[in-house]
Protein backbone atom coordinates (compact mmCIF):
# COMPACT_ATOMS: atom_id res chain seq x y z
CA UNK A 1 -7.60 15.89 -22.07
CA UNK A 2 -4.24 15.99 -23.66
CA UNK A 3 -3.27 12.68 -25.31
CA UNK A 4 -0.19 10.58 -24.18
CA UNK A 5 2.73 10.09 -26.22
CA UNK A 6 4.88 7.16 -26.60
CA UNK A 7 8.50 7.59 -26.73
CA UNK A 8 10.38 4.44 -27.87
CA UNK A 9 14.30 4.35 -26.91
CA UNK A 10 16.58 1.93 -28.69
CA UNK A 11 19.73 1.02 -26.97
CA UNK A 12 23.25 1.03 -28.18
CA UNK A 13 24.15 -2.73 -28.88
CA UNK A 14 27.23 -2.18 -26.04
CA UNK A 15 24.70 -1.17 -23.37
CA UNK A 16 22.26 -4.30 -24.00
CA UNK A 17 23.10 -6.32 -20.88
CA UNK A 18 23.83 -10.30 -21.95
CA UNK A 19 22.16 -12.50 -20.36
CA UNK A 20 20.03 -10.89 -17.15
CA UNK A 21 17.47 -12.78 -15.16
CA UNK A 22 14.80 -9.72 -15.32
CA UNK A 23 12.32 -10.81 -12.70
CA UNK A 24 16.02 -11.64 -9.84
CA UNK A 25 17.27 -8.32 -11.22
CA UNK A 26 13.49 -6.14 -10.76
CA UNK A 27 13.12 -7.65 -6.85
CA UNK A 28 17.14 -6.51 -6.29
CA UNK A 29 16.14 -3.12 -7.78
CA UNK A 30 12.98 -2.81 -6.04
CA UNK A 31 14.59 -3.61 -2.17
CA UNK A 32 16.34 -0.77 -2.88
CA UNK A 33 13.33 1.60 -3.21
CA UNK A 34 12.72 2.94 0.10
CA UNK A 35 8.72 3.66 0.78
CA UNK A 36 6.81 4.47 3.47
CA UNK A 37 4.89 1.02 5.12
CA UNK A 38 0.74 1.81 4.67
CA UNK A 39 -1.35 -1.01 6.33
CA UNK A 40 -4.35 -1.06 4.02
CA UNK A 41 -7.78 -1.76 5.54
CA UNK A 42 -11.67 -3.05 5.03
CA UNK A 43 -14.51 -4.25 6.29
CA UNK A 44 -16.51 -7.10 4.60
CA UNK A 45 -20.44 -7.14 4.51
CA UNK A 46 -20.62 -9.18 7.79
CA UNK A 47 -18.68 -6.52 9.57
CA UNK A 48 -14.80 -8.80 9.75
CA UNK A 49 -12.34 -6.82 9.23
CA UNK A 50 -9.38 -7.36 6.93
CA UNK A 51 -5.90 -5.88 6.24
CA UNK A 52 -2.79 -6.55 4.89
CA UNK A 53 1.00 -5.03 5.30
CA UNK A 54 2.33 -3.22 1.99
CA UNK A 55 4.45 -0.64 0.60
CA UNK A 56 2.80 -0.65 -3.27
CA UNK A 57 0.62 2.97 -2.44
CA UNK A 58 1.22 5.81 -4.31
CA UNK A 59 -0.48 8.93 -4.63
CA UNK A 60 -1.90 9.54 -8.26
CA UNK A 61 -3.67 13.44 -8.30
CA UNK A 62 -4.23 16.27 -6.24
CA UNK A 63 -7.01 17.21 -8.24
CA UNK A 64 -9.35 15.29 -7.77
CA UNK A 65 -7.35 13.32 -4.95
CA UNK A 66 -6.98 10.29 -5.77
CA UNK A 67 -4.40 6.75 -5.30
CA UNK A 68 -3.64 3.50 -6.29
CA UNK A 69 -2.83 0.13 -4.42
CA UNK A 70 -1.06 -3.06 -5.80
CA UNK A 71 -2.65 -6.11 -4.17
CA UNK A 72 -1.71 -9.88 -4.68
CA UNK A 73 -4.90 -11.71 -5.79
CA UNK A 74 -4.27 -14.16 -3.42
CA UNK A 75 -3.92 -11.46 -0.30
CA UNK A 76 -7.01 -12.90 2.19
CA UNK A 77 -8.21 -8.84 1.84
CA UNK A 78 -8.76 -8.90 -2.07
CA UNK A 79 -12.28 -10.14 -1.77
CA UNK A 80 -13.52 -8.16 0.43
CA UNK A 81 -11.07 -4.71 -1.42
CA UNK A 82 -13.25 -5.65 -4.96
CA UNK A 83 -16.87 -6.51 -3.03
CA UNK A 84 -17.22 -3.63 -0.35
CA UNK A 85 -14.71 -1.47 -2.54
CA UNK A 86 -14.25 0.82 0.38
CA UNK A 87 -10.81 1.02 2.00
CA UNK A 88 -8.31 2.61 4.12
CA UNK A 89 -4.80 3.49 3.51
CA UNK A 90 -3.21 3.54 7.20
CA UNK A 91 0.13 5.24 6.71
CA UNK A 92 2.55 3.62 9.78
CA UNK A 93 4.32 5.70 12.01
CA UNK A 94 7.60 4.20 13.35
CA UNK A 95 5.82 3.23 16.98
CA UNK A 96 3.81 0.83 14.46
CA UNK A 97 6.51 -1.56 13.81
CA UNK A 98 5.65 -4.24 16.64
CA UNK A 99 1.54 -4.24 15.59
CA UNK A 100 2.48 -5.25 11.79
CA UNK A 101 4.24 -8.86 12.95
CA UNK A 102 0.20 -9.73 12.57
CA UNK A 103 -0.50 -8.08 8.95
CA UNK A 104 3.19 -9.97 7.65
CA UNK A 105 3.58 -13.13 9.10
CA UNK A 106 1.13 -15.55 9.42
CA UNK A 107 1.70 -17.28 12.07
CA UNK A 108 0.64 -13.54 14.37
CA UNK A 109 -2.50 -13.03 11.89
CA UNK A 110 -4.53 -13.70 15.15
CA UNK A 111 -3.30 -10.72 16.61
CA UNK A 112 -5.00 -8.85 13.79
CA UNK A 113 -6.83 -5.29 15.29
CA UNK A 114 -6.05 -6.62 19.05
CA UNK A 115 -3.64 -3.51 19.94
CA UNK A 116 -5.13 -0.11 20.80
CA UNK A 117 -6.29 2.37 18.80
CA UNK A 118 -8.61 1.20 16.01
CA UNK A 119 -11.57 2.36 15.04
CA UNK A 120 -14.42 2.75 12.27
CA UNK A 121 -14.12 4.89 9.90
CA UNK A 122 -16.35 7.87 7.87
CA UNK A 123 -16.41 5.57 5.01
CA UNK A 124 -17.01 2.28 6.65
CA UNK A 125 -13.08 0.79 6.59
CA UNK A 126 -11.53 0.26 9.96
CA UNK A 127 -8.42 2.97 10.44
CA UNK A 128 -5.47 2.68 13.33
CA UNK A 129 -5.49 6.40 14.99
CA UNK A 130 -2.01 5.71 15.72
CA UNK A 131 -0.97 5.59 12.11
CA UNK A 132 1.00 9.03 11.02
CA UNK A 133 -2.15 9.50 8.33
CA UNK A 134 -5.40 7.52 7.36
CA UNK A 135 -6.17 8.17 3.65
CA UNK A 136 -10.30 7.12 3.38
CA UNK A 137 -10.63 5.52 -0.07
CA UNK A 138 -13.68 4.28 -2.62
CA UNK A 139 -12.72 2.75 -5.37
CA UNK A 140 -12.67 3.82 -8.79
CA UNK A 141 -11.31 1.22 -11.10
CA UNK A 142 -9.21 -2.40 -11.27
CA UNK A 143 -6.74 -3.44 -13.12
CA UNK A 144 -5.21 -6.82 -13.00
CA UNK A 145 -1.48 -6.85 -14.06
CA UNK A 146 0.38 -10.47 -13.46
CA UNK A 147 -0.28 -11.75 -9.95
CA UNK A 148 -1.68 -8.32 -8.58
CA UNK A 149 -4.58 -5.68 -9.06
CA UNK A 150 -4.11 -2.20 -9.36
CA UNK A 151 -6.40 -0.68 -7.04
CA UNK A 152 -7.36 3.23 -8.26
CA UNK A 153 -9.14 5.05 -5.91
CA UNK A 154 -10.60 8.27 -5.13
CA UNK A 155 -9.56 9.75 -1.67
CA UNK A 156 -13.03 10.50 0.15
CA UNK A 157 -11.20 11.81 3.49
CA UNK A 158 -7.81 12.37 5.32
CA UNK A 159 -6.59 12.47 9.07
CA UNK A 160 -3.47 13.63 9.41
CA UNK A 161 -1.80 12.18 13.02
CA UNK A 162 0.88 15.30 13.27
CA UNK A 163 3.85 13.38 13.91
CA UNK A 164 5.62 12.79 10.92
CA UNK A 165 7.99 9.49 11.79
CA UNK A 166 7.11 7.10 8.97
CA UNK A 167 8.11 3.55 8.79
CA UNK A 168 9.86 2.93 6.12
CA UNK A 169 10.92 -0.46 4.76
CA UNK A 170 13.71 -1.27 2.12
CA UNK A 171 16.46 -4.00 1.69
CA UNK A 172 14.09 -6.55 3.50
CA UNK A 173 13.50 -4.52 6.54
CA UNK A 174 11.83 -1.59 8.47
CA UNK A 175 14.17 1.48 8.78
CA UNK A 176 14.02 5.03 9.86
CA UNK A 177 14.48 8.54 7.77
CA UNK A 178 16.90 10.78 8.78
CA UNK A 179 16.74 14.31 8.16
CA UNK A 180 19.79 15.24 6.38
């Protein structure tokens, strides 16, 4: 395994903002990051399922496959993420959009796995077969960082829907790609 190297970058004095509020100025950066909506799921060891509504997924190797989620300790799904430590990453396809109104706002979290097309999946975690992709997960390792964990994971199986129309969500609100 080849070792990482740290490169340290000092600034020129003139490009050393003054005075900048770094967590206002990170969340204005960050709604400008476009990323594909994933609706991560689980099941606890009673057989409830759980799920929340986030964009933090990214993919981390090919080889082996394997991801990472960010979740907010306080997320009602973290328990069950770090006990059962099976999950599934439900990529959302733009016909999607209505369905997550129960996964982000809490006043719809009773409408939680009411509309069509869920099921249970190969490794236990309940997946929406309307989702663009499923991505199967078990987890590998936590690490908490501020309010969240990073969730690693390696990816145990993948359904692919076909229809590639993700919903994607930046400046405080669900938008669509354009092919250029």
């Amino acid at each position: 395994m080849r070792a990482m190297q740290s490169v340290e970058r000092q600034l020129p004095q003139e490009d050393v903002p003054a005075s900048v509020d770094t967590v206002e100025a990170f969340r204005l950066a960050m709604r400008g990051f476009a990323s594909t909506v994933t609706l991560v799921t689980a099941c606890d060891a009673a057989g409830k399922w759980h799920g929340m509504a986030a964009t933090a997924f990214s993919s981390v190797s090919m080889e082996p496959a394997t991801c990472l989620i960010c979740v907010n300790r306080s997320a009602s799904i973290h328990e069950t993420l770090l006990k059962e430590q099976r999950f599934c990453v439900n990529l959302m396809h733009q016909q999607n959009r209505e369905a997550l109104l129960a996964y982000t706002k809490p006043e719809f979290r009773g409408r939680r796995f009411t509309e069509a097309g869920w099921r249970l999946g190969p490794n236990g975690a309940p997946y929406q077969t309307r989702a663009q992709a499923n991505i199967f997960c078990n987890m590998l390792s936590v690490t908490s960082v501020g309010s969240h964990d990073i969730v690693l994971a390696e990816v145990s199986d993948v359904v692919n829907g076909g229809d590639v129309d993700p919903l994607v969500y930046y400046e405080g609100a669900y938008r669509r790609t354009l092919a250029v």
